[in-house]
PDB file of N, CA and C in Angstrom:
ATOM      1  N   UNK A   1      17.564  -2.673  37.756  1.00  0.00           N
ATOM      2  CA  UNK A   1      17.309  -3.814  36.869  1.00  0.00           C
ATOM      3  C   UNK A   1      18.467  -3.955  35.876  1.00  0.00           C
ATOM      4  N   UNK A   2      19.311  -5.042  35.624  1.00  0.00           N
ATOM      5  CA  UNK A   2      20.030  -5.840  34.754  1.00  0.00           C
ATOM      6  C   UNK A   2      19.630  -5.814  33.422  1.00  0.00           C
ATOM      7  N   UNK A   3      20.106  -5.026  32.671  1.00  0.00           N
ATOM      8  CA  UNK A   3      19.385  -5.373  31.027  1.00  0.00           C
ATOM      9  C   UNK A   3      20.473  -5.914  30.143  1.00  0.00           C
ATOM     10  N   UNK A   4      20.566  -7.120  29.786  1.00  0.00           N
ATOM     11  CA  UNK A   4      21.007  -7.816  29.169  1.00  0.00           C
ATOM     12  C   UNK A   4      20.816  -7.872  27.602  1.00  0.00           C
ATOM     13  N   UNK A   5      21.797  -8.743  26.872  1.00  0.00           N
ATOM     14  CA  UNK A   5      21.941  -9.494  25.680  1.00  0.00           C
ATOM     15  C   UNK A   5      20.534  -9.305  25.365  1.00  0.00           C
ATOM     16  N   UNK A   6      20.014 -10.749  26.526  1.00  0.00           N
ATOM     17  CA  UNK A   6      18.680 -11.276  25.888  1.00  0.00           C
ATOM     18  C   UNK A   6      17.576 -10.429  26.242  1.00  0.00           C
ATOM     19  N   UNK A   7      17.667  -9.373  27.129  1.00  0.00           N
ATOM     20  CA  UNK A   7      16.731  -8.744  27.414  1.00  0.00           C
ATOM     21  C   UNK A   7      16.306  -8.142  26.093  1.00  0.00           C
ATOM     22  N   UNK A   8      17.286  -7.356  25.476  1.00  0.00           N
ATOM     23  CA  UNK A   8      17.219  -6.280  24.228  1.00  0.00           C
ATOM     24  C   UNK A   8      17.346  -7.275  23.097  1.00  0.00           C
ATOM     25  N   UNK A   9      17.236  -8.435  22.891  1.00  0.00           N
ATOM     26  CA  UNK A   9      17.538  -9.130  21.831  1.00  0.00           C
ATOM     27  C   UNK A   9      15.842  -9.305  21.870  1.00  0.00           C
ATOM     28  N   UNK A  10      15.381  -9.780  22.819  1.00  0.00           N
ATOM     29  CA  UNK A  10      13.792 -10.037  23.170  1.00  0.00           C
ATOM     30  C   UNK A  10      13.019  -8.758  22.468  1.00  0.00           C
ATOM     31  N   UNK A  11      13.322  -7.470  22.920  1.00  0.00           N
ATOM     32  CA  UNK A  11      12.748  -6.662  23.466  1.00  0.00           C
ATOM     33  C   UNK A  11      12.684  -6.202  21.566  1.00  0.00           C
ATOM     34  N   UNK A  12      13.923  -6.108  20.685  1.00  0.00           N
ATOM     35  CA  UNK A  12      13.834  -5.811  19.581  1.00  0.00           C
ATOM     36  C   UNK A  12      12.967  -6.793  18.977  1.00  0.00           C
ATOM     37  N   UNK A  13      13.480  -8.231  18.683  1.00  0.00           N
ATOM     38  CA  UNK A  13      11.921  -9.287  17.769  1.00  0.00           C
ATOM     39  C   UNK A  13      10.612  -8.659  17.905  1.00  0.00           C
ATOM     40  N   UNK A  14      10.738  -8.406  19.426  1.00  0.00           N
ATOM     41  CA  UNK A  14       9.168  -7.841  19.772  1.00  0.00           C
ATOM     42  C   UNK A  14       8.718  -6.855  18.235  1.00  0.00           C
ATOM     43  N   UNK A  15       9.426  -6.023  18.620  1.00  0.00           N
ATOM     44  CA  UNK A  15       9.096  -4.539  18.104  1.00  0.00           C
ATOM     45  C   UNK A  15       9.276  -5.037  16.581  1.00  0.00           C
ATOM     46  N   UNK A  16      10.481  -5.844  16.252  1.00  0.00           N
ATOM     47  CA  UNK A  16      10.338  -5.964  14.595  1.00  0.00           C
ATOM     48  C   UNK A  16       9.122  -6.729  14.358  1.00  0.00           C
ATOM     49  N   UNK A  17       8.398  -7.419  14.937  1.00  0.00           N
ATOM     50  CA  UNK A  17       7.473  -8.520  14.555  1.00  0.00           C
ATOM     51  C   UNK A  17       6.435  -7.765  14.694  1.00  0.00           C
ATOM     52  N   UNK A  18       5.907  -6.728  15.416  1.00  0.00           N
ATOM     53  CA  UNK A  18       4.886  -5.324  15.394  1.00  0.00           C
ATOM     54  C   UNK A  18       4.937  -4.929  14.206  1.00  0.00           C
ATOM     55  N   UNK A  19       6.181  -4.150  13.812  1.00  0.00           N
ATOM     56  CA  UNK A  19       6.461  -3.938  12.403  1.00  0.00           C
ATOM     57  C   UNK A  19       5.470  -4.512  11.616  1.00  0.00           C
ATOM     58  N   UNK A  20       6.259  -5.342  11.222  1.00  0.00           N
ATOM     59  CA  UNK A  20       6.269  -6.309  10.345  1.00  0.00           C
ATOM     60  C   UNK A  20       4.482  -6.449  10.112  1.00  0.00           C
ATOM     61  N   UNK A  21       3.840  -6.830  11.596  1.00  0.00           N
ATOM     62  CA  UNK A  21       2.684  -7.012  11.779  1.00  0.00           C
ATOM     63  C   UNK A  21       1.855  -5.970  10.944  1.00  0.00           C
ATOM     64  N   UNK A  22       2.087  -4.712  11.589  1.00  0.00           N
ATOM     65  CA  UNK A  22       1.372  -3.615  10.876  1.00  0.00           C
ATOM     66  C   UNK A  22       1.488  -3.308   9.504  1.00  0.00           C
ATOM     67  N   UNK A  23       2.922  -3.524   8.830  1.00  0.00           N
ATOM     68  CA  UNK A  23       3.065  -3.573   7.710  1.00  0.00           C
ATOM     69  C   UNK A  23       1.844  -4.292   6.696  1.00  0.00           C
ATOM     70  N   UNK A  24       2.052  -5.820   6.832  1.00  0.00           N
ATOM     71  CA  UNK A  24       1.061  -6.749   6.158  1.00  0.00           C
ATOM     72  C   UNK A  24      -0.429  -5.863   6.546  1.00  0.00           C
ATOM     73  N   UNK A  25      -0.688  -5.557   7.831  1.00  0.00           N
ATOM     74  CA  UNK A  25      -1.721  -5.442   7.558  1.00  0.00           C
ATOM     75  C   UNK A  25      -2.735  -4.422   7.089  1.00  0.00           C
ATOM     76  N   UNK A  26      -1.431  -3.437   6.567  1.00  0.00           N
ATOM     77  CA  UNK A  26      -1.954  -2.323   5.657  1.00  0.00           C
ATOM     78  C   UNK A  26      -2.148  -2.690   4.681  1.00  0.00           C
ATOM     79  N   UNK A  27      -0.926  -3.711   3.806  1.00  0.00           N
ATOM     80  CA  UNK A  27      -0.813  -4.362   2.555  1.00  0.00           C
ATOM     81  C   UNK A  27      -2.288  -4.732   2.296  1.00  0.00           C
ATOM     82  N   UNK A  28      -2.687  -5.848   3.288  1.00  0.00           N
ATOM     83  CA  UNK A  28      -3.680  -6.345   2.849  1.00  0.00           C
ATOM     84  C   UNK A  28      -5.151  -5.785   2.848  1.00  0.00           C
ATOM     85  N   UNK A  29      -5.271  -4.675   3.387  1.00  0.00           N
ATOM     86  CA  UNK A  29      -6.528  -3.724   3.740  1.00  0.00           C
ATOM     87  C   UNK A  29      -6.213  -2.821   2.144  1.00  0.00           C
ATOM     88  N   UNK A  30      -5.143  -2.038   1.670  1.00  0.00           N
ATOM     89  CA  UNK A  30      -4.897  -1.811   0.668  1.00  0.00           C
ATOM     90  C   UNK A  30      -5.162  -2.676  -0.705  1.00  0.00           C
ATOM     91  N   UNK A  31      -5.342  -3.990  -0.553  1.00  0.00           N
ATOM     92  CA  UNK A  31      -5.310  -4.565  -1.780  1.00  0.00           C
ATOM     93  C   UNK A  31      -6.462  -5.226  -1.601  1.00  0.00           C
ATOM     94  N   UNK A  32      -7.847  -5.014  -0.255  1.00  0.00           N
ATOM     95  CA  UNK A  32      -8.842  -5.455  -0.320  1.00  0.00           C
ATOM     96  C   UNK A  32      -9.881  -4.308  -1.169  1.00  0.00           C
ATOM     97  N   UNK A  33      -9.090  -3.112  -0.558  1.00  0.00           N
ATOM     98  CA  UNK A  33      -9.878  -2.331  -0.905  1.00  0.00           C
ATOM     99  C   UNK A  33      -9.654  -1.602  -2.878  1.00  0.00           C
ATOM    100  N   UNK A  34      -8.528  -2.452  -3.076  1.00  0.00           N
ATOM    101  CA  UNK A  34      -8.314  -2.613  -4.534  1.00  0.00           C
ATOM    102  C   UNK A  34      -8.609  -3.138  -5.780  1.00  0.00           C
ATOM    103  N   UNK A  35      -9.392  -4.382  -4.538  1.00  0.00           N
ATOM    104  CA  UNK A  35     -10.155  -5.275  -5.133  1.00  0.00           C
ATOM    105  C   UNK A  35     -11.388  -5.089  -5.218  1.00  0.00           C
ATOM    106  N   UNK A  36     -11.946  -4.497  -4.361  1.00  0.00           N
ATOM    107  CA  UNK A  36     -13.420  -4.105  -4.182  1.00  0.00           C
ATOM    108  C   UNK A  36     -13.732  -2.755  -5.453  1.00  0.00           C
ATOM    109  N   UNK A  37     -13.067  -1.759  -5.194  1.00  0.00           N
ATOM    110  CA  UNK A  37     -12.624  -0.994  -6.474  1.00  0.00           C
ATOM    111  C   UNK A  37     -13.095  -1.136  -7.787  1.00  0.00           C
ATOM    112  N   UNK A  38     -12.303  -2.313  -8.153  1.00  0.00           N
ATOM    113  CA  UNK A  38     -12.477  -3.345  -9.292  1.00  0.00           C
ATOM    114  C   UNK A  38     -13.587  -4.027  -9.240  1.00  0.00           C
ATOM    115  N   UNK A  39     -14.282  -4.864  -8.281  1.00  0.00           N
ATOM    116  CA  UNK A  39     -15.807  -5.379  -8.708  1.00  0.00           C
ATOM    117  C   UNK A  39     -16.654  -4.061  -8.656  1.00  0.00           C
ATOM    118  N   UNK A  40     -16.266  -3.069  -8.063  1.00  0.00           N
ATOM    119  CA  UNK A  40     -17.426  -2.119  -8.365  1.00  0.00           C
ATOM    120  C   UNK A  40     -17.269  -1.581  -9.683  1.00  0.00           C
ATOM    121  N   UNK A  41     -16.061  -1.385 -10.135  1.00  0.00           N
ATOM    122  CA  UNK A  41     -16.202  -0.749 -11.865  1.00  0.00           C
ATOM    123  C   UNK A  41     -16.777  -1.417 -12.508  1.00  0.00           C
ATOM    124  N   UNK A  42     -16.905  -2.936 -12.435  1.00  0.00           N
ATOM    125  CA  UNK A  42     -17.442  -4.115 -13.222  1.00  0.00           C
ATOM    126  C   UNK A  42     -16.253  -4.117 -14.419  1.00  0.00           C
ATOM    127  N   UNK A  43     -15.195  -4.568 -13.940  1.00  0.00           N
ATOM    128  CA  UNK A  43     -14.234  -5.054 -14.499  1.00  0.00           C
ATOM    129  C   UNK A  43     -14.106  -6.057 -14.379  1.00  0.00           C
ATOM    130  N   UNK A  44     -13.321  -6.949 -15.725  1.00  0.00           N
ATOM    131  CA  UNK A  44     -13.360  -8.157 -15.789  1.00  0.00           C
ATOM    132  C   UNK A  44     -12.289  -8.450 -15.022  1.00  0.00           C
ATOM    133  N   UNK A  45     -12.154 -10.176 -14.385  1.00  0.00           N
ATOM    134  CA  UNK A  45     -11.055 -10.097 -13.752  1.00  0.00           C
ATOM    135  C   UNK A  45     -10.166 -11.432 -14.581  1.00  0.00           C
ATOM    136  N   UNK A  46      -8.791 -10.690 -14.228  1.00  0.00           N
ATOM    137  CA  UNK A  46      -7.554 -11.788 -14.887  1.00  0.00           C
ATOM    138  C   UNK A  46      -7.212 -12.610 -14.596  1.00  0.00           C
TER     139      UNK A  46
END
């Protein structure tokens, strides 16, 4: 098999956009559960 330019140009977006993917979606599981946190102390919110 021929692996090219575009093969590995493909093949990396892939993998950065996984990244990327998993990244956010720690972020946002982290800052749900930051939030929840906070209505349970019964803190006021800003």
């Amino acid at each position: 098999m021929h692996f090219d330019a575009v093969f590995w140009g493909s093949i990396i977006s892939v993998i950065i956009a996984v990244v990327i993917f998993i990244y956010l979606a720690f972020k946002v599981v982290k800052l749900m559960n930051e939030d929840a946190e906070r209505h349970k102390g019964g803190g006021e919110q800003s």
